[in-house]
Protein backbone atom coordinates (compact mmCIF):
# COMPACT_ATOMS: atom_id res chain seq x y z
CA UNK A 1 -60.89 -8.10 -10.83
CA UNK A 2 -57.09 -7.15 -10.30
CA UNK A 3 -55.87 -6.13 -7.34
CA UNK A 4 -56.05 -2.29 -6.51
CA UNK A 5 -52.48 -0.31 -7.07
CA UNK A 6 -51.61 1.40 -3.33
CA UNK A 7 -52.41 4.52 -5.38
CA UNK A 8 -55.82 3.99 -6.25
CA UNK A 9 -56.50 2.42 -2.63
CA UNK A 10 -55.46 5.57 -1.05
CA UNK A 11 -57.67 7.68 -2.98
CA UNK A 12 -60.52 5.48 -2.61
CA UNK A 13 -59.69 5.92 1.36
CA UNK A 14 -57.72 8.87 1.72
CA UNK A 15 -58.00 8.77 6.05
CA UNK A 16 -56.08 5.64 5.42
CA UNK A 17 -52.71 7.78 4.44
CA UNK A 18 -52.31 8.25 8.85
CA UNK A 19 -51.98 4.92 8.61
CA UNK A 20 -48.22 3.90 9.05
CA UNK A 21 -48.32 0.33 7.38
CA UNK A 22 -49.90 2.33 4.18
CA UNK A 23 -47.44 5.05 3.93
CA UNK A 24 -44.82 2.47 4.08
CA UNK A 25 -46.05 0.42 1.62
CA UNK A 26 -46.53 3.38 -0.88
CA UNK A 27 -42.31 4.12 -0.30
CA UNK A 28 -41.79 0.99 -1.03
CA UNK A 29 -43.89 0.97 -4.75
CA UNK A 30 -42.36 4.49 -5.38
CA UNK A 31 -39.17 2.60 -4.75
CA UNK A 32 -39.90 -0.19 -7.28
CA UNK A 33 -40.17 2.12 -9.61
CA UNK A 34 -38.16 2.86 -12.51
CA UNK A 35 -36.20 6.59 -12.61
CA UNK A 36 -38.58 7.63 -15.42
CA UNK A 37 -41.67 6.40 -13.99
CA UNK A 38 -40.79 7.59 -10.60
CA UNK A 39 -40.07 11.00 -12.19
CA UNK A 40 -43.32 11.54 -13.37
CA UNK A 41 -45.01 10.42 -9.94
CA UNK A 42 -42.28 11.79 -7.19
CA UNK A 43 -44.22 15.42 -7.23
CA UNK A 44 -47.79 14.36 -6.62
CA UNK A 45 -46.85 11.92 -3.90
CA UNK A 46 -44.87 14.18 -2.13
CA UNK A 47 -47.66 16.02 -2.04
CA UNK A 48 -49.90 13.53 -0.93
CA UNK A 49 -47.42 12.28 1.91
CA UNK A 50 -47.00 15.54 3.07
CA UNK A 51 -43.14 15.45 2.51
CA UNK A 52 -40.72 17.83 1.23
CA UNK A 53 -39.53 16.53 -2.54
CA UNK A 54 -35.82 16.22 -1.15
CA UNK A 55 -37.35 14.62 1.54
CA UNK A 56 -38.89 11.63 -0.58
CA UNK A 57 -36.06 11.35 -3.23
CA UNK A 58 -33.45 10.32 -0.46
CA UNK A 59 -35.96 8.07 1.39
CA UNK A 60 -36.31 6.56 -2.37
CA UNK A 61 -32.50 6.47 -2.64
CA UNK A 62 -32.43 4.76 0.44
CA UNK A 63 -34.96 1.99 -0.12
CA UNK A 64 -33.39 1.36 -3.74
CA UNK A 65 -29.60 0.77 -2.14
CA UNK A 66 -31.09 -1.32 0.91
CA UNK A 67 -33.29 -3.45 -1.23
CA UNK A 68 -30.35 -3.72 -4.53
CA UNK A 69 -29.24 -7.26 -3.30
CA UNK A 70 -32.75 -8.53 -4.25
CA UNK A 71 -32.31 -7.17 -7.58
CA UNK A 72 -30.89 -8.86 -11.10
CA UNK A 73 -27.75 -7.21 -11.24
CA UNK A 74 -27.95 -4.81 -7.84
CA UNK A 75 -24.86 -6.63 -6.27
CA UNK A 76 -24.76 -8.54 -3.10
CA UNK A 77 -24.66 -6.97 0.55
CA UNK A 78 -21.02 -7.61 2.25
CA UNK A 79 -19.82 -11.04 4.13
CA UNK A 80 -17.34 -10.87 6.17
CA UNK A 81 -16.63 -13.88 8.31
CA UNK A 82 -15.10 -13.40 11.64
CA UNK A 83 -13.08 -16.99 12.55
CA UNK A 84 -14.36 -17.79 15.78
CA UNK A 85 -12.02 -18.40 18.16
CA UNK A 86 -10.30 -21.94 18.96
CA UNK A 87 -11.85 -23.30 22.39
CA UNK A 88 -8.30 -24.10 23.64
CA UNK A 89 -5.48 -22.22 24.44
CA UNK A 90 -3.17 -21.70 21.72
CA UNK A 91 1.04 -22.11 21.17
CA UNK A 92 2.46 -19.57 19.23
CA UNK A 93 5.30 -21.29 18.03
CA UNK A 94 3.08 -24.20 16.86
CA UNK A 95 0.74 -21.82 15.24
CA UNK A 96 3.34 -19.92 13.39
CA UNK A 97 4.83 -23.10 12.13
CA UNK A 98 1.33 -24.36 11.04
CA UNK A 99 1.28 -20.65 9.01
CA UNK A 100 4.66 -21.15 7.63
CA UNK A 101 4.04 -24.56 6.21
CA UNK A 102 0.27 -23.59 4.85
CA UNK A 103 2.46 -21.25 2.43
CA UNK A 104 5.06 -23.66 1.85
CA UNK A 105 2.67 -26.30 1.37
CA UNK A 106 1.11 -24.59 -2.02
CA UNK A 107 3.59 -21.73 -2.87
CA UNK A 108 7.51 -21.73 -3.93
CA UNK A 109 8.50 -19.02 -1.32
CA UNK A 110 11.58 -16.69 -1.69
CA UNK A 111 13.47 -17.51 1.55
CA UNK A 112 11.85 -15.31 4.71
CA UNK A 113 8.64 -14.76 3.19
CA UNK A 114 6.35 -17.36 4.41
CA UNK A 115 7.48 -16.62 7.83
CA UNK A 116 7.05 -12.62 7.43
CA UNK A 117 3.55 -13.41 5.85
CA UNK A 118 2.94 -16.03 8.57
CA UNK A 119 3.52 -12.83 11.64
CA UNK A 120 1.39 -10.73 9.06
CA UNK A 121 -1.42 -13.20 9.10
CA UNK A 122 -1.82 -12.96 13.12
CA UNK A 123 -1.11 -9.16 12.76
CA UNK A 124 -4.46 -9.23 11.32
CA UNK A 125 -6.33 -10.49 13.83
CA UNK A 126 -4.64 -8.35 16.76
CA UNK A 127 -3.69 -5.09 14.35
CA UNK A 128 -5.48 -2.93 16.79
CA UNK A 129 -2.69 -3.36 19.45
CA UNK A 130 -0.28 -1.27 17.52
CA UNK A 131 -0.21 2.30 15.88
CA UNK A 132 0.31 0.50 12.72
CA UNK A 133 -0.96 -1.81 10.48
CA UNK A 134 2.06 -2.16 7.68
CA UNK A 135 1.24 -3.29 3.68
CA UNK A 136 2.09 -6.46 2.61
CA UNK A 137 3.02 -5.98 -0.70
CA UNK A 138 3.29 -9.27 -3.33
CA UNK A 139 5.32 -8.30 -6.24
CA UNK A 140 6.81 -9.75 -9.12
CA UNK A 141 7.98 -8.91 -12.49
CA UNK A 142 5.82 -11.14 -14.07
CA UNK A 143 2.67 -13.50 -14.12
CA UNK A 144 2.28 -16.80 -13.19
CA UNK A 145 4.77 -16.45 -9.62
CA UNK A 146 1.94 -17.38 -6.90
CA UNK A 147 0.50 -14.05 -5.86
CA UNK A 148 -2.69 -14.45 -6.11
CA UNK A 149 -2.21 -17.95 -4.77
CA UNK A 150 -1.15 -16.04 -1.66
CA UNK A 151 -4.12 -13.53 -1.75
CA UNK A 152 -6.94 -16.71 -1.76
CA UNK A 153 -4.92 -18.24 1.11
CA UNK A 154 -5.07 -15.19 2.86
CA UNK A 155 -8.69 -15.01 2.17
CA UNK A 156 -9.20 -17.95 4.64
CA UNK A 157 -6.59 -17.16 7.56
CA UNK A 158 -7.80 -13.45 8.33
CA UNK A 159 -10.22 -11.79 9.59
CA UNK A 160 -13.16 -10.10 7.43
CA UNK A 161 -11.41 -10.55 4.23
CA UNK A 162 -12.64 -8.91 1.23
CA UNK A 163 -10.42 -9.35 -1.84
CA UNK A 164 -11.35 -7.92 -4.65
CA UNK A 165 -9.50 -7.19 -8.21
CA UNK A 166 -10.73 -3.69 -8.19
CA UNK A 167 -12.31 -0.83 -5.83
CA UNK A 168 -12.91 2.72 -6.18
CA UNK A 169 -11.72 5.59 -3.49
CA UNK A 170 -14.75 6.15 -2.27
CA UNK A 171 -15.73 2.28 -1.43
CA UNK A 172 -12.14 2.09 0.74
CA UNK A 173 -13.30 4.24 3.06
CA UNK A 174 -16.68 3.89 3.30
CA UNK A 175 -16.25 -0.05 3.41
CA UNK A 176 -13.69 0.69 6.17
CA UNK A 177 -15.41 2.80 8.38
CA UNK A 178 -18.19 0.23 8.22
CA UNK A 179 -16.73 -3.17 8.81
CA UNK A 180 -13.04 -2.83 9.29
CA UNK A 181 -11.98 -5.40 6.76
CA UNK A 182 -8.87 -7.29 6.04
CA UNK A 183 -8.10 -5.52 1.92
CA UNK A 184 -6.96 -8.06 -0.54
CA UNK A 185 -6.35 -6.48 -3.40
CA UNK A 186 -5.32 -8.84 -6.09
CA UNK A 187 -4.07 -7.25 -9.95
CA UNK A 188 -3.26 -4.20 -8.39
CA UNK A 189 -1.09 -2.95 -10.79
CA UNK A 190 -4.08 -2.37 -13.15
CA UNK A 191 -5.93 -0.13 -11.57
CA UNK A 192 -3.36 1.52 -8.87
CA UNK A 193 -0.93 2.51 -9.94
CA UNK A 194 -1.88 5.92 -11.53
CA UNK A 195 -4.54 6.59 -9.07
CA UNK A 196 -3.25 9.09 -6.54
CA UNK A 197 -6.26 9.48 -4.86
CA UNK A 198 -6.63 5.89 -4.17
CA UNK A 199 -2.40 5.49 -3.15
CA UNK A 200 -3.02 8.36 -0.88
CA UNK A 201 -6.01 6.66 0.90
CA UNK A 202 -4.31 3.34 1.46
CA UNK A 203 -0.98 5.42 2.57
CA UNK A 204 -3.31 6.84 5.26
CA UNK A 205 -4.64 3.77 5.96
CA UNK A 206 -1.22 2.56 7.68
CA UNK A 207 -1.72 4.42 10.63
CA UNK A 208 -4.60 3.89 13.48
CA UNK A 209 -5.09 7.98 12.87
CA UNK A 210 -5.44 7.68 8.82
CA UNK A 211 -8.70 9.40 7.80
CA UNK A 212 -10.49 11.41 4.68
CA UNK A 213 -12.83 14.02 4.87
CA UNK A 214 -15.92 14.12 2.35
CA UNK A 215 -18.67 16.11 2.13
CA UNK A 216 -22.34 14.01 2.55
CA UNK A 217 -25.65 14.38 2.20
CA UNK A 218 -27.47 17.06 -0.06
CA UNK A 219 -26.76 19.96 2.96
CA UNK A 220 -22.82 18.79 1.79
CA UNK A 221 -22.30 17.85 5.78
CA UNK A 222 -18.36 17.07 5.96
CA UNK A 223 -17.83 13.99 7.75
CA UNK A 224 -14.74 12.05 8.78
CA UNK A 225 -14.10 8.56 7.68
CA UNK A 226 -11.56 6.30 8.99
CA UNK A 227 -9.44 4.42 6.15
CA UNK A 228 -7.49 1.96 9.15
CA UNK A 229 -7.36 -1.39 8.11
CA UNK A 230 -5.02 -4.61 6.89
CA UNK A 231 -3.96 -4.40 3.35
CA UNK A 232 -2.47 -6.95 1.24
CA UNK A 233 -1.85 -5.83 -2.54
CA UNK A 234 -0.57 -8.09 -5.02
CA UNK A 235 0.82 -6.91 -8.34
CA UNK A 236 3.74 -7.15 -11.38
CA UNK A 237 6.07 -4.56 -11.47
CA UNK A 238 6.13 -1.55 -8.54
CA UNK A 239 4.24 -0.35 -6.48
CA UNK A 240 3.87 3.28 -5.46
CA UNK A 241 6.87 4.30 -3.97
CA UNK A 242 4.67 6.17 -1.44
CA UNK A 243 2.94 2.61 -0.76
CA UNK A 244 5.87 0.42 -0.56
CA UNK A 245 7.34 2.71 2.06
CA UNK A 246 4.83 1.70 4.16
CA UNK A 247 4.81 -1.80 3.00
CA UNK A 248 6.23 -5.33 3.90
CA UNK A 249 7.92 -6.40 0.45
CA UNK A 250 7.65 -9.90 -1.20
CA UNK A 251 9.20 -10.62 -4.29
CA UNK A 252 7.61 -13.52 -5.70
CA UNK A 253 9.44 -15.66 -8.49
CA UNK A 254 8.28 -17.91 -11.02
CA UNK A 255 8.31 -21.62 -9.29
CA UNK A 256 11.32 -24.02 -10.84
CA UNK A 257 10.38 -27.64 -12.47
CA UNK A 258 11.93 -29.22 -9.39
CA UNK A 259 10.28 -27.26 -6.73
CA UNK A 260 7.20 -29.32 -5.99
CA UNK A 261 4.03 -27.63 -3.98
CA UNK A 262 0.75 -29.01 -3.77
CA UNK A 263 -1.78 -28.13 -5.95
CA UNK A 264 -4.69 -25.46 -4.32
CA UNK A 265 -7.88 -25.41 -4.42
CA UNK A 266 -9.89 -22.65 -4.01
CA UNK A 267 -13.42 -24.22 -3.54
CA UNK A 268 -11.90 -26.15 -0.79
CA UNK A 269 -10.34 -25.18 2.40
CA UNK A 270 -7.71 -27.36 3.03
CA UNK A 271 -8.10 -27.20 6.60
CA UNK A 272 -7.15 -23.82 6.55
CA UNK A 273 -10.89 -22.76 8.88
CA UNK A 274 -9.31 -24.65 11.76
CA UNK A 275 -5.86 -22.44 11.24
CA UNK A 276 -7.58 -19.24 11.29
CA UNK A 277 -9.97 -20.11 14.83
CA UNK A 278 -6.62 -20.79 16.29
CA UNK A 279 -5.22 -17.59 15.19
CA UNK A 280 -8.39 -15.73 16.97
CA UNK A 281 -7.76 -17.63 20.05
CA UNK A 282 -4.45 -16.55 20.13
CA UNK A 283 -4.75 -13.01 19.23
CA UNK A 284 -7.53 -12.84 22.22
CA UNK A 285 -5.27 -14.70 24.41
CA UNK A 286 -2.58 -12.02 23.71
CA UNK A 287 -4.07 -8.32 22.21
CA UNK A 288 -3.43 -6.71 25.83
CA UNK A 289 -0.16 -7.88 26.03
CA UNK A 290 0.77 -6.98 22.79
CA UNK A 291 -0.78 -3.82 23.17
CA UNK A 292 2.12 -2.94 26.03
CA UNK A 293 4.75 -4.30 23.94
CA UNK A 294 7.85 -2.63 22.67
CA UNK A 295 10.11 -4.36 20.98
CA UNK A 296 13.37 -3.50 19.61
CA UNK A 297 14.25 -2.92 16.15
CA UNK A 298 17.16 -4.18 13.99
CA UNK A 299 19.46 -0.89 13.95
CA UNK A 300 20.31 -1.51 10.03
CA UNK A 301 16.27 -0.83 9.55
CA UNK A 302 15.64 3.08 8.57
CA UNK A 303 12.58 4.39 10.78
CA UNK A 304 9.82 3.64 8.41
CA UNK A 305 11.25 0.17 7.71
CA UNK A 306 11.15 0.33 11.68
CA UNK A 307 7.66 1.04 12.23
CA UNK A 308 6.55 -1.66 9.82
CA UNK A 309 7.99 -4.67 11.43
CA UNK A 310 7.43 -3.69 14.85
CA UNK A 311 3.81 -5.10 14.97
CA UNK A 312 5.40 -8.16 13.81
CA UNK A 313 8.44 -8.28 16.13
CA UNK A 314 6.02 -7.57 19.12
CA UNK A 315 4.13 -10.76 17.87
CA UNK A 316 7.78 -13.40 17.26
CA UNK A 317 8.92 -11.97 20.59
CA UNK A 318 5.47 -12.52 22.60
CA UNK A 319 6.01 -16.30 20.67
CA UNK A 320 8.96 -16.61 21.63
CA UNK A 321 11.51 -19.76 20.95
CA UNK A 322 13.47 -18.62 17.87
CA UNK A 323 11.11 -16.50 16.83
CA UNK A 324 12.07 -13.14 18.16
CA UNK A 325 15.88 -14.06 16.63
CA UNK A 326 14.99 -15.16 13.65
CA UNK A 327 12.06 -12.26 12.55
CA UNK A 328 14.72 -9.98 12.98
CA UNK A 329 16.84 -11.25 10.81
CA UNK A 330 14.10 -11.74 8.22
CA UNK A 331 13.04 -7.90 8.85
CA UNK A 332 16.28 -7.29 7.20
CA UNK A 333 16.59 -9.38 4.69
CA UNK A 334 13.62 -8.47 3.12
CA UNK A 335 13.81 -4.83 3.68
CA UNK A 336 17.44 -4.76 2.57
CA UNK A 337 17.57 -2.24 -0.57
CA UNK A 338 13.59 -1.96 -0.44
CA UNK A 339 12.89 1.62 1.22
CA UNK A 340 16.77 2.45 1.96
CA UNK A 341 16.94 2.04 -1.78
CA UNK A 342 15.45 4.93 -3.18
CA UNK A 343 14.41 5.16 -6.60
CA UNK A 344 13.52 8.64 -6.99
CA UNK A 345 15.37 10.72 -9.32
CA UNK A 346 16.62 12.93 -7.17
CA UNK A 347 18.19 10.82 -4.29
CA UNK A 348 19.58 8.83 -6.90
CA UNK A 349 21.08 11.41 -9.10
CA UNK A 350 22.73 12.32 -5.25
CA UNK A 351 23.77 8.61 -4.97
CA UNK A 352 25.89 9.08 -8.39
CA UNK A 353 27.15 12.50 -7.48
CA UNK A 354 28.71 11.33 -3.97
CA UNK A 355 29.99 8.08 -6.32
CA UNK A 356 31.39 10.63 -8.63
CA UNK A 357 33.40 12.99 -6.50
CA UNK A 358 34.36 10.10 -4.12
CA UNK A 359 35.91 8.22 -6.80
CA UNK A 360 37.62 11.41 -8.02
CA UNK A 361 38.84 12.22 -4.38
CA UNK A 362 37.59 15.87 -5.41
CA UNK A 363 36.15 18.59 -3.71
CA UNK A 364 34.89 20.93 -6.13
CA UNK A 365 33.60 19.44 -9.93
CA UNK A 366 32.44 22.06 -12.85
CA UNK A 367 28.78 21.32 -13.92
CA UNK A 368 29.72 20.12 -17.33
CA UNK A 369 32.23 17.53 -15.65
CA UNK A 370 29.16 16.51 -13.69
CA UNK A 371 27.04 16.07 -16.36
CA UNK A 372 29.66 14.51 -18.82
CA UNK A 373 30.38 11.49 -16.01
CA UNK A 374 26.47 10.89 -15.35
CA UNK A 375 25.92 10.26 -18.60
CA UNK A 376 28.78 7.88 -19.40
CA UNK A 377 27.15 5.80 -16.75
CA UNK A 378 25.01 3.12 -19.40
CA UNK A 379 23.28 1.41 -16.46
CA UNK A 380 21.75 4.73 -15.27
CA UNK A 381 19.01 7.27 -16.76
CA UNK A 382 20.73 9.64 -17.42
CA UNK A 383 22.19 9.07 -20.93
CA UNK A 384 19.17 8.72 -22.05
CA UNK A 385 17.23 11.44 -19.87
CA UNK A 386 14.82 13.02 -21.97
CA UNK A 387 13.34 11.21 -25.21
CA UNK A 388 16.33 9.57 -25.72
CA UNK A 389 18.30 12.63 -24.98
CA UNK A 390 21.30 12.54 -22.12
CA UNK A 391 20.22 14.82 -19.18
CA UNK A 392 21.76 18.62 -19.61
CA UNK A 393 23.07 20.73 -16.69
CA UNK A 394 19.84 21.97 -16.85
CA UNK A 395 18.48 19.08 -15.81
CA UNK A 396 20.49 18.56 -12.59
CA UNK A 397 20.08 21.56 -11.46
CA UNK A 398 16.16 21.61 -11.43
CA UNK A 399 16.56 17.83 -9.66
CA UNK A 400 19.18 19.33 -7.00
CA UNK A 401 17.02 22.68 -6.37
CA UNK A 402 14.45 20.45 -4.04
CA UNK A 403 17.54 19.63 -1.72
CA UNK A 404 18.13 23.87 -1.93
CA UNK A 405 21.38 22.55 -3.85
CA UNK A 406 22.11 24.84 -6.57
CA UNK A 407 25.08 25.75 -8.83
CA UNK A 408 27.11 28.30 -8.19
CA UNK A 409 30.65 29.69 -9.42
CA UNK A 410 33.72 27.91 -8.44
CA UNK A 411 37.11 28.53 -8.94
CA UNK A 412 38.99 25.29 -10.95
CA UNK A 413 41.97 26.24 -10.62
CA UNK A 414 44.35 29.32 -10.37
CA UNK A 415 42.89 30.94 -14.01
CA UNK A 416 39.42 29.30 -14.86
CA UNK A 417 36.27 29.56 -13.01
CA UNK A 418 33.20 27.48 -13.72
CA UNK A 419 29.12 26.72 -12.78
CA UNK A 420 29.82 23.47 -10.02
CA UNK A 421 29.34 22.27 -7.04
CA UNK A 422 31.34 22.40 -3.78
CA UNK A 423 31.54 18.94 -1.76
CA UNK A 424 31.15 21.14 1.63
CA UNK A 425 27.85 22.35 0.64
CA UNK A 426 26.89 18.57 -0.43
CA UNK A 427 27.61 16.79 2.48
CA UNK A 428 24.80 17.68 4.89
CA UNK A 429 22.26 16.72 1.76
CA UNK A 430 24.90 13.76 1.08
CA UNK A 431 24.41 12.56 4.99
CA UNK A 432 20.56 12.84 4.74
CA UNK A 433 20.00 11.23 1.87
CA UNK A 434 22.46 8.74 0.81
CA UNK A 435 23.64 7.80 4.15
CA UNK A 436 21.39 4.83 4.09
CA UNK A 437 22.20 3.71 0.77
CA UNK A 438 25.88 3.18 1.42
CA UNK A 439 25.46 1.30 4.76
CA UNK A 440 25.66 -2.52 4.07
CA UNK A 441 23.70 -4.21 6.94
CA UNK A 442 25.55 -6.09 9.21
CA UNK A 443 25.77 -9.64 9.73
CA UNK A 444 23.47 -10.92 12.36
CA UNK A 445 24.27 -14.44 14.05
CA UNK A 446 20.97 -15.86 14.42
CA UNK A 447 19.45 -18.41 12.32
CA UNK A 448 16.27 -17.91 9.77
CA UNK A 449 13.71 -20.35 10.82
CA UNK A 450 12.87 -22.54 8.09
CA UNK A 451 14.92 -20.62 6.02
CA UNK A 452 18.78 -22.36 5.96
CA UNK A 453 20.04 -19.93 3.71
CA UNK A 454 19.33 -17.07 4.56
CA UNK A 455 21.66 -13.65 4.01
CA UNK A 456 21.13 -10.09 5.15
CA UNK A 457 24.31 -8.95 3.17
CA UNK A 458 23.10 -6.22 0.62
CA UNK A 459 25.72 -4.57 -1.44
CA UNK A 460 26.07 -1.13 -0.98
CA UNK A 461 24.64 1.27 -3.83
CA UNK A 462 26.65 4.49 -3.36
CA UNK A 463 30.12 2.83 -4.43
CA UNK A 464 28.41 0.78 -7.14
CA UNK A 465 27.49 2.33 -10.12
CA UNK A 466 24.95 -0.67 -11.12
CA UNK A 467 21.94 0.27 -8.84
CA UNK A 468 18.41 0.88 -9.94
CA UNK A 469 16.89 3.43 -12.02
CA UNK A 470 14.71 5.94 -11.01
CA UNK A 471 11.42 5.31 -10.89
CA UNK A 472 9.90 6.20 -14.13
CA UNK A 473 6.71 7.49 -13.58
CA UNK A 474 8.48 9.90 -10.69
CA UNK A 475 7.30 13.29 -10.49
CA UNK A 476 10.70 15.26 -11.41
CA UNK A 477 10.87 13.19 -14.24
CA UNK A 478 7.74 15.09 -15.98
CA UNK A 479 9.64 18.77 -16.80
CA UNK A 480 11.11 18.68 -20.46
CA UNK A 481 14.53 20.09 -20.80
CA UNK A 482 14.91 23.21 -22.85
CA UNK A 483 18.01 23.91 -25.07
CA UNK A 484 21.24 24.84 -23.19
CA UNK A 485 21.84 28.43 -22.00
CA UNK A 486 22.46 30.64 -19.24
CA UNK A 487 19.24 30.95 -16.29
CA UNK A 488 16.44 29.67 -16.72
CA UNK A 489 12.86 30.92 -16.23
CA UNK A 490 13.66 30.82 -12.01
CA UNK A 491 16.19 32.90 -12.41
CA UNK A 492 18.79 30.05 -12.01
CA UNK A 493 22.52 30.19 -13.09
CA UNK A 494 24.08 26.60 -14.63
């Protein structure tokens, strides 16, 4: 005779319902259920249990998520592994170098970035002695360059990593608030890129105070969640320009024939456990320290550049030996014409305009002068604006009126008058936003370690008309010019 269902045994001994080992057992059969059969039964054993409906359905919700690893295709629960920490004392220097050479060992490096990755990788295991916790960011312009070669040695130096090819909003910040991972995020750019929501979480996430606000729960309860953590992101192309603010910048490049690196293995580690226990003995050695540190900044880095390496300088200067030299000089090489270099439209159209009326020695240009250089620049957007189309006076205009630059009438010469622009009402924008751009960092004496040739000379951009396009998914770039004329629907002369 089969067994009896809980069910049946209940109503065959209904006092038995008190009984806590019962009503368990009859949560757990509702939750075995599938969503139609469940749906038929949820009403009558609510009633039976004694429990509002809402009640049962989120116990039911529960059980199901809790119980989902055990399931054919229900996922597995989260592992993140914690190194623990080297018995013995640890030496910086020697542990950096061991870092440096792990990278060197299996990836062609651009010069500087095995030893920027090598501070990152102990910035992950001490990140909560600083405000902030900058991006790395592994970029190139194509495949095959060792990024996600990078990302799976990551995945055994730091602490709780979780790499993944692809994550929704809503698991960043739950996943955060729960285990404070290490992100590896590997083929970014596929997923990313046009996801604001998702940029604007991980932009949070470089601060200690980043956070989101959702609503939980079926009484909509709002509820903060913390979005904290390390982030690595490895992609082709760009990044968010909000992201790579915030970011420590590699640019990857497809290895040469004669550069020889040793082949990885994934399924193996290479030794690489024993690096990453003597990384957690170091960072618990030195967090406090660390924590009181305040280390100076190269002066050529802008303030967000600034922020982002001073974890890392903290850590080469608590090393100490070369390292505090020799991170600084890497800090700007690599952020030379990164986040100084902006690619937005509008600083760049800004960039051209001070290029313009320098190399004019004017003070005053007519809008159609403007407009008639910018487009004879082939390297640059603009003569090719708009579907093809060379950008109008139209079209500067609405990129200037963010800066609260706007045409107005000027006086040519002693008979003609014109719509332009007046250098003393551009050179308070002109110092706030290109400033940066035409400052060519200076020449530092130190030495790179394990990096013989490295330079920190970047060209400047304002004087050189072959810089970088704008970005083109930028947000000024979405209005479409309308046909010459006089206003516009703001009310606007050009």
């Amino acid at each position: 005779m089969p067994d009896k269902t809980i069910k049946e045994a209940v109503e065959d001994a209904p006092e038995a319902l008190d009984d806590n080992v019962v009503v368990e057992a009859i949560l757990d059969e509702l939750a075995a259920l599938s969503p139609v059969e469940y749906d038929r039964r949820r009403e009558e054993e609510a009633e039976r249990l004694n429990a509002r409906l809402t009640t049962l359905d989120q116990e039911i919700k529960k059980r199901r998520r809790s119980s989902g690893s055990n399931r054919a295709g229900g996922g597995r629960s989260l592992s993140l592994p914690v190194p623990e920490p080297w018995p013995d004392p640890v030496d910086g220097e020697a542990l950096l170098g061991e870092l440096v050479g792990t990278f060197q060992r299996f990836v062609a490096m651009p010069a500087g970035a095995a030893e920027a990755i090598a501070l990152w990788v102990i910035h992950t295991h001490t990140f909560e002695a600083s405000p902030i916790t900058p991006r790395l960011v592994i970029k190139s312009p194509v495949r095959r360059c060792g990024k996600t070669r990078i990302i799976e040695i990551l995945s055994r130096l730091v602490p709780k990593p979780l790499m993944t090819s692809n994550v929704s909003t809503a698991v960043v910040f739950r996943v955060i608030e729960m285990a404070r991972p290490t992100l590896l995020i590997d083929e970014a750019d596929t997923f990313i890129k046009d996801n604001k929501e998702l940029c604007g979480v991980l932009n949070s996430g470089h601060h200690q105070t980043g956070t989101v606000i959702r609503s939980v729960t079926d009484d909509h309860e709002p509820r903060i969640f913390s979005t904290w953590a390390p982030l690595a992101i490895a992609l082709i192309g760009r990044m968010a320009e909000t992201l790579e603010d915030r970011a420590i910048i590699i640019h990857m490049r497809r290895r040469r024939s004669d550069e020889r690196v040793e082949q990885w293995r994934i399924d193996r580690s290479a030794g690489l456990d024993k690096v990453a226990r003597k990384a957690a003995r170091w960072a618990v050695d030195n967090q406090s320290a660390l924590r009181e540190a305040d280390p100076n900044t190269p002066g050529t880095l802008h303030d967000r550049a600034a922020d982002n390496w001073r974890p890392l300088l903290a850590i080469a200067d608590r090393v100490g030996g070369e390292w505090p030299a020799s991170a600084r000089t890497i800090a700007q090489q690599l952020s030379a014409g990164e986040p100084g270099e902006d690619s937005s439209a509008g600083t760049q159209l800004l960039a051209d305009i001070c290029t313009i009326m320098d190399d004019r020695a004017v003070e005053r240009i007519a809008s159609a002068d403007l407009v008639a250089a910018l487009v004879s620049m082939e390297d640059r957007p603009w003569p090719e604006w708009r579907r093809g189309k060379p950008i109008s006076t139209r079209g500067v205009a609405r990129l200037l009126v963010d800066f609260e630059i706007r045409p107005q009438t000027i006086r040519l010469d002693a008979h003609n008058t014109a719509k332009g622009y007046l250098l003393d009402d551009l050179k308070d924008t002109f110092t706030r936003y290109v400033h940066d751009l035409s400052v060519t960092p200076s020449q530092p004496n130190e030495t790179v370690a394990s990096s013989e040739n490295l330079s920190v000379t970047s060209p400047p951009v304002v004087t050189d008309r072959k810089g970088p396009k704008p970005a083109e998914t930028n947000d000024c770039d979405v209005v479409t010019d309308k046909k010459e004329g006089k206003g516009d629907e703001w009310g606007m002369e050009i």
